[in-house]
Protein backbone atom coordinates (compact mmCIF):
# COMPACT_ATOMS: atom_id res chain seq x y z
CA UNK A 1 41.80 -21.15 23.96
CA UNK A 2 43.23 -17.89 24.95
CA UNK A 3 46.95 -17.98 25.30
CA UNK A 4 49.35 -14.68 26.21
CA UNK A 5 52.90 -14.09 26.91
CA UNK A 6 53.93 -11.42 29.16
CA UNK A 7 57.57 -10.59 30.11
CA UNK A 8 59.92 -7.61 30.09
CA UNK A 9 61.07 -6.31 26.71
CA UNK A 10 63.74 -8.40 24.40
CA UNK A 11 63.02 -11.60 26.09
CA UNK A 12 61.72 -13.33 23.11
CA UNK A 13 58.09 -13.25 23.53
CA UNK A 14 57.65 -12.08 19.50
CA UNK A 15 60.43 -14.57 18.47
CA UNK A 16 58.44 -17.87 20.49
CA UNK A 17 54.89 -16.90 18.92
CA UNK A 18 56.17 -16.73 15.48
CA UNK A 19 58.05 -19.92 16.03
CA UNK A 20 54.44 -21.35 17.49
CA UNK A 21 52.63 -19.80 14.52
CA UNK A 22 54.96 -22.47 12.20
CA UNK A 23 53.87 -25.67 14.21
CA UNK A 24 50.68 -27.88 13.02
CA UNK A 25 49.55 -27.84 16.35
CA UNK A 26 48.59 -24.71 16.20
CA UNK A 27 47.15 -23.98 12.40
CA UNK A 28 43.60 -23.20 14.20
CA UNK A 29 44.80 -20.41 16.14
CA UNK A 30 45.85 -16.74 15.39
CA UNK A 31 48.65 -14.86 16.26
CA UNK A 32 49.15 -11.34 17.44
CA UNK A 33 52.63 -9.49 17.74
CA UNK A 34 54.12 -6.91 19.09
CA UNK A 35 52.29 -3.27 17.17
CA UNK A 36 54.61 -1.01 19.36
CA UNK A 37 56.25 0.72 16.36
CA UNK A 38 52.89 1.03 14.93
CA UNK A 39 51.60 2.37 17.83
CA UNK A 40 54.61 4.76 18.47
CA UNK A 41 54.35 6.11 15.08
CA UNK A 42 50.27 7.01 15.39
CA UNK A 43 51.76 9.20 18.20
CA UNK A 44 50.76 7.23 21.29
CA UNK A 45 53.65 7.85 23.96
CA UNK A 46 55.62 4.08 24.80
CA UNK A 47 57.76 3.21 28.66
CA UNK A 48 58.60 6.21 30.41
CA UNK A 49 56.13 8.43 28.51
CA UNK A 50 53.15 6.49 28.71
CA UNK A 51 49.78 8.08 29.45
CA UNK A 52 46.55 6.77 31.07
CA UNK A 53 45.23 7.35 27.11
CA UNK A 54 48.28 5.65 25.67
CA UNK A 55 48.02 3.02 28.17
CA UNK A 56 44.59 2.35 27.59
CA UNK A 57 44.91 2.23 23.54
CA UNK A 58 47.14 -0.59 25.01
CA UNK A 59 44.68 -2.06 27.10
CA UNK A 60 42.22 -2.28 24.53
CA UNK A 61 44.44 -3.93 21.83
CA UNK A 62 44.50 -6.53 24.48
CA UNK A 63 41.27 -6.66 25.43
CA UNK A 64 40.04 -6.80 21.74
CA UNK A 65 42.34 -10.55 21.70
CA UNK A 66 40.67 -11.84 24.54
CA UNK A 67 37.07 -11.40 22.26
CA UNK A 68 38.27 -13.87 19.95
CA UNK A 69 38.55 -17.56 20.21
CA UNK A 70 41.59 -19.73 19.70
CA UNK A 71 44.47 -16.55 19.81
CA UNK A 72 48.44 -16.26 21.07
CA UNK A 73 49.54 -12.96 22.09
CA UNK A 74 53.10 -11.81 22.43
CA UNK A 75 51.60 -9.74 24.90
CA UNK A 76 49.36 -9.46 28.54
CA UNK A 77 47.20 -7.31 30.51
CA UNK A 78 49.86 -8.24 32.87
CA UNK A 79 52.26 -6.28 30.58
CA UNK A 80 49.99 -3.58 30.11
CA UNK A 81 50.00 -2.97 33.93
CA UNK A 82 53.47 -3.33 34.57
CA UNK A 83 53.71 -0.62 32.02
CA UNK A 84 51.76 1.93 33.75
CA UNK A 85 52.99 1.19 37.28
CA UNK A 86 56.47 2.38 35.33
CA UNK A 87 55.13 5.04 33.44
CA UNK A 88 56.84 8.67 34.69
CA UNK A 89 53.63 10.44 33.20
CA UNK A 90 51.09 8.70 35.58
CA UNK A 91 50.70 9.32 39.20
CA UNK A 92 50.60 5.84 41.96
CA UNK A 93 46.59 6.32 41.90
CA UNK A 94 45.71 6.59 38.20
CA UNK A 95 48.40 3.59 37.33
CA UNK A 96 46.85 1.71 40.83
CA UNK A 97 43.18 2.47 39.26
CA UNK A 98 44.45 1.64 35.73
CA UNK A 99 45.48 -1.58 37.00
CA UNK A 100 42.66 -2.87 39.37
CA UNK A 101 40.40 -1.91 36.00
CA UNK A 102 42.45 -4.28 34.11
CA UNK A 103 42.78 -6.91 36.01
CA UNK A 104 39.37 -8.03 35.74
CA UNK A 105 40.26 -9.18 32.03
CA UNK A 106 42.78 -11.38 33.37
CA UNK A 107 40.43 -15.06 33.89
CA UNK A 108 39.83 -14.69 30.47
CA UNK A 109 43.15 -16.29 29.76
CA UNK A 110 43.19 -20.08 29.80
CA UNK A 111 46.87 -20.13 29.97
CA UNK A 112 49.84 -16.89 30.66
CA UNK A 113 53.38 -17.63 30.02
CA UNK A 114 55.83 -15.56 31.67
CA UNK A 115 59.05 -15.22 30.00
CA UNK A 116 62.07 -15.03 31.96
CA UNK A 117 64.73 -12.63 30.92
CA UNK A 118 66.90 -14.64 32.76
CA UNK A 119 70.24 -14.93 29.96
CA UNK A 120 68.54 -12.97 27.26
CA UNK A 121 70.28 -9.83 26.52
CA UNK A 122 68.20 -6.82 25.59
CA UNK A 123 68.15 -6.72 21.69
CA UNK A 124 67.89 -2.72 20.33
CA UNK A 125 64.62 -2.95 17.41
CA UNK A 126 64.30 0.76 17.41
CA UNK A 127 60.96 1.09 19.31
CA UNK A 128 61.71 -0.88 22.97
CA UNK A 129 63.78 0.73 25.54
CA UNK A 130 66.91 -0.57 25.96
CA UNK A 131 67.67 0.33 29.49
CA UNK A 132 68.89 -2.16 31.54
CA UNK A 133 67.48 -1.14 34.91
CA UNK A 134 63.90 -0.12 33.11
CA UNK A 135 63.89 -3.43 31.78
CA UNK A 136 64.55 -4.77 35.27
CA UNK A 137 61.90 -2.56 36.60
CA UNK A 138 59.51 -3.68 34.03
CA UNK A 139 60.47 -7.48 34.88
CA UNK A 140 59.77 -7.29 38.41
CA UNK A 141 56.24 -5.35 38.13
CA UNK A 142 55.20 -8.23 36.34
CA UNK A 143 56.35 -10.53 38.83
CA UNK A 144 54.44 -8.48 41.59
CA UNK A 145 51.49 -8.29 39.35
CA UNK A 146 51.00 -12.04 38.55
CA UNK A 147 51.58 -12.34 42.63
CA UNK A 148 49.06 -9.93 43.56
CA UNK A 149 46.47 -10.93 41.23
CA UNK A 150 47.49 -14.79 40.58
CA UNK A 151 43.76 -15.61 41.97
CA UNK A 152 42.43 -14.08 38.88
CA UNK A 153 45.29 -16.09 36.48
CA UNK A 154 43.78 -19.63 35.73
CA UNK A 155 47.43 -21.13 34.74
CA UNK A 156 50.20 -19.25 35.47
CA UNK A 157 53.60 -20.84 33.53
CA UNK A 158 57.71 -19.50 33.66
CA UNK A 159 59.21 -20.66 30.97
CA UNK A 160 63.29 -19.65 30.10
CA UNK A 161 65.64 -21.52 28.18
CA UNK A 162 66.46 -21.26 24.09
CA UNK A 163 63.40 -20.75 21.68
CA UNK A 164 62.81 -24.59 20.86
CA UNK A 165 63.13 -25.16 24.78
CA UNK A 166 60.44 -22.37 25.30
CA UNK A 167 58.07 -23.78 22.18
CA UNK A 168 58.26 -27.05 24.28
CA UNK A 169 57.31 -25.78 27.60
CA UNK A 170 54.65 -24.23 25.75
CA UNK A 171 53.32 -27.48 24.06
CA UNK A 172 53.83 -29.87 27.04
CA UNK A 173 51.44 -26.99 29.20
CA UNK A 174 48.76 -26.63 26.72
CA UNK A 175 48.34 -30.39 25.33
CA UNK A 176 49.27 -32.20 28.51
């Protein structure tokens, strides 16, 4: 089973895998978080700066999940793409071409959690923007995006609420 959370930045979506990665129900999978700083510090330009190179060293981190079996990503293609639609360094038809690319990728998730920023204030780690309105911009892009291609999503869930609330929306979708 595939499973990916996509959301805004300093929603969570680290914090609720690692809490996942702790439960029993879940000793067959493997986790994957958040390699921003890594990425950041091999040079590859994050938010505003983004490229259609950085963006696709992105892509492919998240493509390279969906290869494996049994996996729970902090992050989406859906993120991805909300990314480059918000990226100052690419123009509407490289981050439209960008996107329609990567959403093909998308059915290959059996299950995408969006987390709600909704009472989550943005938390400063050094590598995410902390821009309110950027966040917001980020946020909605990935509500359009999970609109305009939900025909490609196979289970579309919001969750919001504390951590343990979150970890049980998450088991009561995946073992119901």
């Amino acid at each position: 089973m595939k499973i990916g959370f996509c959301g805004t930045m300093s929603v969570g979506k680290t914090t609720l895998v690692n809490a996942l990665s702790k439960l029993p129900e879940f000793k067959y999978y493997k986790f994957r978080t958040e390699r921003s700083k890594h990425l950041m510090q091999m040079g590859i330009p994050l938010n505003t700066d983004s490229t259609v190179k950085g963006q696709s060293v992105f892509l492919a981190e998240r493509a390279s999940e969906l290869i494996q079996d049994n996996i729970i990503t902090d992050r989406t293609i859906i993120d991805v793409m909300a990314f480059a639609n918000n990226s100052d360094s690419m123009n509407y038809i490289e981050a439209d071409d960008f996107c329609q690319f990567a959403s093909h990728m998308l059915s290959e998730y059996d299950h995408i959690f969006y987390v709600s920023p909704k009472g989550v204030g943005v938390e400063d780690n050094g590598v995410r923007e902390t821009d309110v309105d950027y966040r917001n911009k980020i946020d909605s892009s990935i509500q359009f995006l999970t609109l305009k291609y939900n025909n490609k999503i196979k289970n579309l869930i919001k969750i919001e609420g504390s951590t343990l609330e979150r970890v049980e929306l998450v088991k009561q979708a995946i073992f119901s």
